[in-house]
Protein backbone atom coordinates (compact mmCIF):
# COMPACT_ATOMS: atom_id res chain seq x y z
CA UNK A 1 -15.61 -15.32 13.81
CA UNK A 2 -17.42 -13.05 11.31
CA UNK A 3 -18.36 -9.75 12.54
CA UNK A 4 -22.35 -8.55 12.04
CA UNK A 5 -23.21 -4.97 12.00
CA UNK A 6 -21.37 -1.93 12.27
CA UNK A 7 -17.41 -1.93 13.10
CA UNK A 8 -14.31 -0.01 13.33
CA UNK A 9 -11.19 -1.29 12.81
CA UNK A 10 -6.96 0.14 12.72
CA UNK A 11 -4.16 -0.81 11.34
CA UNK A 12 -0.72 0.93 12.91
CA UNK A 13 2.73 0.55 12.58
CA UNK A 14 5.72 1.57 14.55
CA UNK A 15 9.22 2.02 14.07
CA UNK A 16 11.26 2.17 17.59
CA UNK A 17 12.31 5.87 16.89
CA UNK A 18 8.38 6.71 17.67
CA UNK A 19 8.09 7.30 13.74
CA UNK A 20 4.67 5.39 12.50
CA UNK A 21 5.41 3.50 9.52
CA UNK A 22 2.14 3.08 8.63
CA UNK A 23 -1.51 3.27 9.67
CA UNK A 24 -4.75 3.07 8.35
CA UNK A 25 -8.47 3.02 10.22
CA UNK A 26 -12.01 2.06 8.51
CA UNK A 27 -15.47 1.56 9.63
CA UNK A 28 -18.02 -1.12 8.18
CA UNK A 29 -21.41 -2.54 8.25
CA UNK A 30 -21.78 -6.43 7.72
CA UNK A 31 -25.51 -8.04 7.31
CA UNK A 32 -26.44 -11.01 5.86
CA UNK A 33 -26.70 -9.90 2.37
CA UNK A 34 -23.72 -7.73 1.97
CA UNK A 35 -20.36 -5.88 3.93
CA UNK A 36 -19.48 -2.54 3.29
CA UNK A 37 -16.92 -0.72 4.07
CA UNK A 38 -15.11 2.99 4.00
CA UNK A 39 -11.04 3.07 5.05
CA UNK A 40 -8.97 5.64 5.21
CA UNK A 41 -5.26 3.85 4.35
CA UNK A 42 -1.78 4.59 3.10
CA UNK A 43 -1.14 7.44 6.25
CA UNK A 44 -4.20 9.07 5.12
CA UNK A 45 -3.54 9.74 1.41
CA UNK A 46 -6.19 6.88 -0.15
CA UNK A 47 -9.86 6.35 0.83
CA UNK A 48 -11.39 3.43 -0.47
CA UNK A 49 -15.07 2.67 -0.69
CA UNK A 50 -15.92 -1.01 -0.82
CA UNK A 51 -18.66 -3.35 -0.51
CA UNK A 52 -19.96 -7.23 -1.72
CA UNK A 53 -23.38 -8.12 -2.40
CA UNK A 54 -23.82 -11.51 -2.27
CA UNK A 55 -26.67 -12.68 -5.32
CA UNK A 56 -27.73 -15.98 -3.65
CA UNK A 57 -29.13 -17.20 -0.14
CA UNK A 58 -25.99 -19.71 -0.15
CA UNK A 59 -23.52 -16.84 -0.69
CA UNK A 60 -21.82 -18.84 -3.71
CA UNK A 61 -21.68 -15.81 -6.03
CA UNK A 62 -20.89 -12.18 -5.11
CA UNK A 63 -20.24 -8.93 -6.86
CA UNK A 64 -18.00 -6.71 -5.18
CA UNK A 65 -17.16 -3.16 -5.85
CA UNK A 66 -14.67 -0.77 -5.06
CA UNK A 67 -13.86 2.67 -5.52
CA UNK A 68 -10.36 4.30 -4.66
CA UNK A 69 -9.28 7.83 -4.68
CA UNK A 70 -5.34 8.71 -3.87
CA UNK A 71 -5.50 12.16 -2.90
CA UNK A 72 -2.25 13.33 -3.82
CA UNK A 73 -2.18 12.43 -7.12
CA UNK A 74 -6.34 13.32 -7.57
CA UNK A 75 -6.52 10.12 -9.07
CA UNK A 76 -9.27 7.49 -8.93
CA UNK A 77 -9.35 3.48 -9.68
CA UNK A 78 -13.03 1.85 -9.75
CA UNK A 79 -12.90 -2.12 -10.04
CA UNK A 80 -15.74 -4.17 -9.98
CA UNK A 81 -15.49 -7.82 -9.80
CA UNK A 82 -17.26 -10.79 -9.21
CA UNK A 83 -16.82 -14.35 -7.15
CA UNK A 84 -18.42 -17.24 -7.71
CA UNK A 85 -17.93 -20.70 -5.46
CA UNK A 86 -17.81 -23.81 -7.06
CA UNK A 87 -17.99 -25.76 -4.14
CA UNK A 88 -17.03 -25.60 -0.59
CA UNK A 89 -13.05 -26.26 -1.50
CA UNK A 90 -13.01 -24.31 -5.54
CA UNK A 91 -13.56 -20.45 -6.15
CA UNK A 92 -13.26 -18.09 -9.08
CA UNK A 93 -12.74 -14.49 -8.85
CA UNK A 94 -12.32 -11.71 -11.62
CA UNK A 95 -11.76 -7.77 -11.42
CA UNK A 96 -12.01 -5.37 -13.73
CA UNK A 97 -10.91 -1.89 -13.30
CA UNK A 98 -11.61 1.37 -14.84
CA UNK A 99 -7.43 1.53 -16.39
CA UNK A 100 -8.39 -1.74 -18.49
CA UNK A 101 -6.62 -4.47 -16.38
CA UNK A 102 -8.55 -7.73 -16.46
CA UNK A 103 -7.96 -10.20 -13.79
CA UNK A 104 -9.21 -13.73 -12.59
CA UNK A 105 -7.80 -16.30 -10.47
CA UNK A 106 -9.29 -20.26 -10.11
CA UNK A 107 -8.14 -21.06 -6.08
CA UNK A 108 -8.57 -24.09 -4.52
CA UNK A 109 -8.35 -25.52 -0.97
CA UNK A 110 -5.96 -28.82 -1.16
CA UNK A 111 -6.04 -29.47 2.11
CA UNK A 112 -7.64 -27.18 4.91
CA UNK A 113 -5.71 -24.19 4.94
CA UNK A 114 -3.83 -24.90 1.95
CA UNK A 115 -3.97 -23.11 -1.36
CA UNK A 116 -3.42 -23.25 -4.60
CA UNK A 117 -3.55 -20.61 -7.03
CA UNK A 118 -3.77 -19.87 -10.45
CA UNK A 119 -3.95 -16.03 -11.42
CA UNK A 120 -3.70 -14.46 -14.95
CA UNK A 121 -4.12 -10.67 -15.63
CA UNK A 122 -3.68 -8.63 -18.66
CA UNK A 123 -3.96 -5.47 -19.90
CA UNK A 124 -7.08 -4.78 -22.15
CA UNK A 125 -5.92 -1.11 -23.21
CA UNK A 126 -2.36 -2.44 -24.50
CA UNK A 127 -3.18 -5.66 -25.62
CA UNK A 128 0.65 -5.96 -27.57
CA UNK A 129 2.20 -6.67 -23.85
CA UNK A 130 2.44 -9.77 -22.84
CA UNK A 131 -0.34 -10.93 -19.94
CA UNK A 132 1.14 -11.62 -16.56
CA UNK A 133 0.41 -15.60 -14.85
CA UNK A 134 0.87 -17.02 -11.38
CA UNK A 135 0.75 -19.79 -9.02
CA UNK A 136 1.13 -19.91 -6.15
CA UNK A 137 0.79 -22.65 -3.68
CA UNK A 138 0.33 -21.72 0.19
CA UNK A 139 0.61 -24.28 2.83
CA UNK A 140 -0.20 -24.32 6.16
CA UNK A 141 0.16 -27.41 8.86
């Protein structure tokens, strides 16, 4: 069920000593045109900014945005991307961020709730190393 309007939403992990492994918390807005969202992850050391925008009344192509800042490292990633839908089973994504990687992955729905994936990415500032591939191929009964 997708959520409309405002939200808040956690993400905490334990281990049994009473330690948390992990935890995260965010707040967004989703409307029929676009989701937003600001999160507070990695135990409080990265906020991320995010939000889609979707370009069409059918939703089939989006352009997404998001901006990342570690704190203890002061460093920041912006990648902007874009998704289109080919049709209700076929989508293409791509993401490009502010380092130079280059992204973009053709998935498709073989059967509902099964996947398959083919990913390339490569690195647009050192273009003498060699471009990483995937596939991947999730399925689910």
């Amino acid at each position: 069920m997708a959520m409309k309007g405002p939200g808040l939403f956690s993400d905490i992990g334990k281990k049994a000593k009473g330690k948390f492994t992990k935890y995260s918390a965010g707040i967004g807005v989703t409307k029929p045109d676009y989701h937003a969202a600001i999160i507070l992850a990695d135990k409080g050391d990265t906020i991320k900014v995010s939000g889609v925008y979707h370009l069409d009344e059918k939703q089939k192509t989006s352009a997404v945005a998001e901006l990342t800042r570690r704190l203890s490292t002061n460093e920041n990633t912006l990648t902007v991307g874009g998704l289109y839908t080919v049709d209700p089973q076929t989508a293409v994504k791509a993401r490009l961020n502010n380092t130079g990687k280059l992204a973009a992955l053709l998935q498709h729905e073989v059967k509902p709730k099964s996947l398959l994936t083919i990913s390339g990415e490569f690195d647009t500032k050192a273009l003498d190393r060699a471009p990483k591939f995937g596939l991947a191929l999730a399925l689910k009964p």
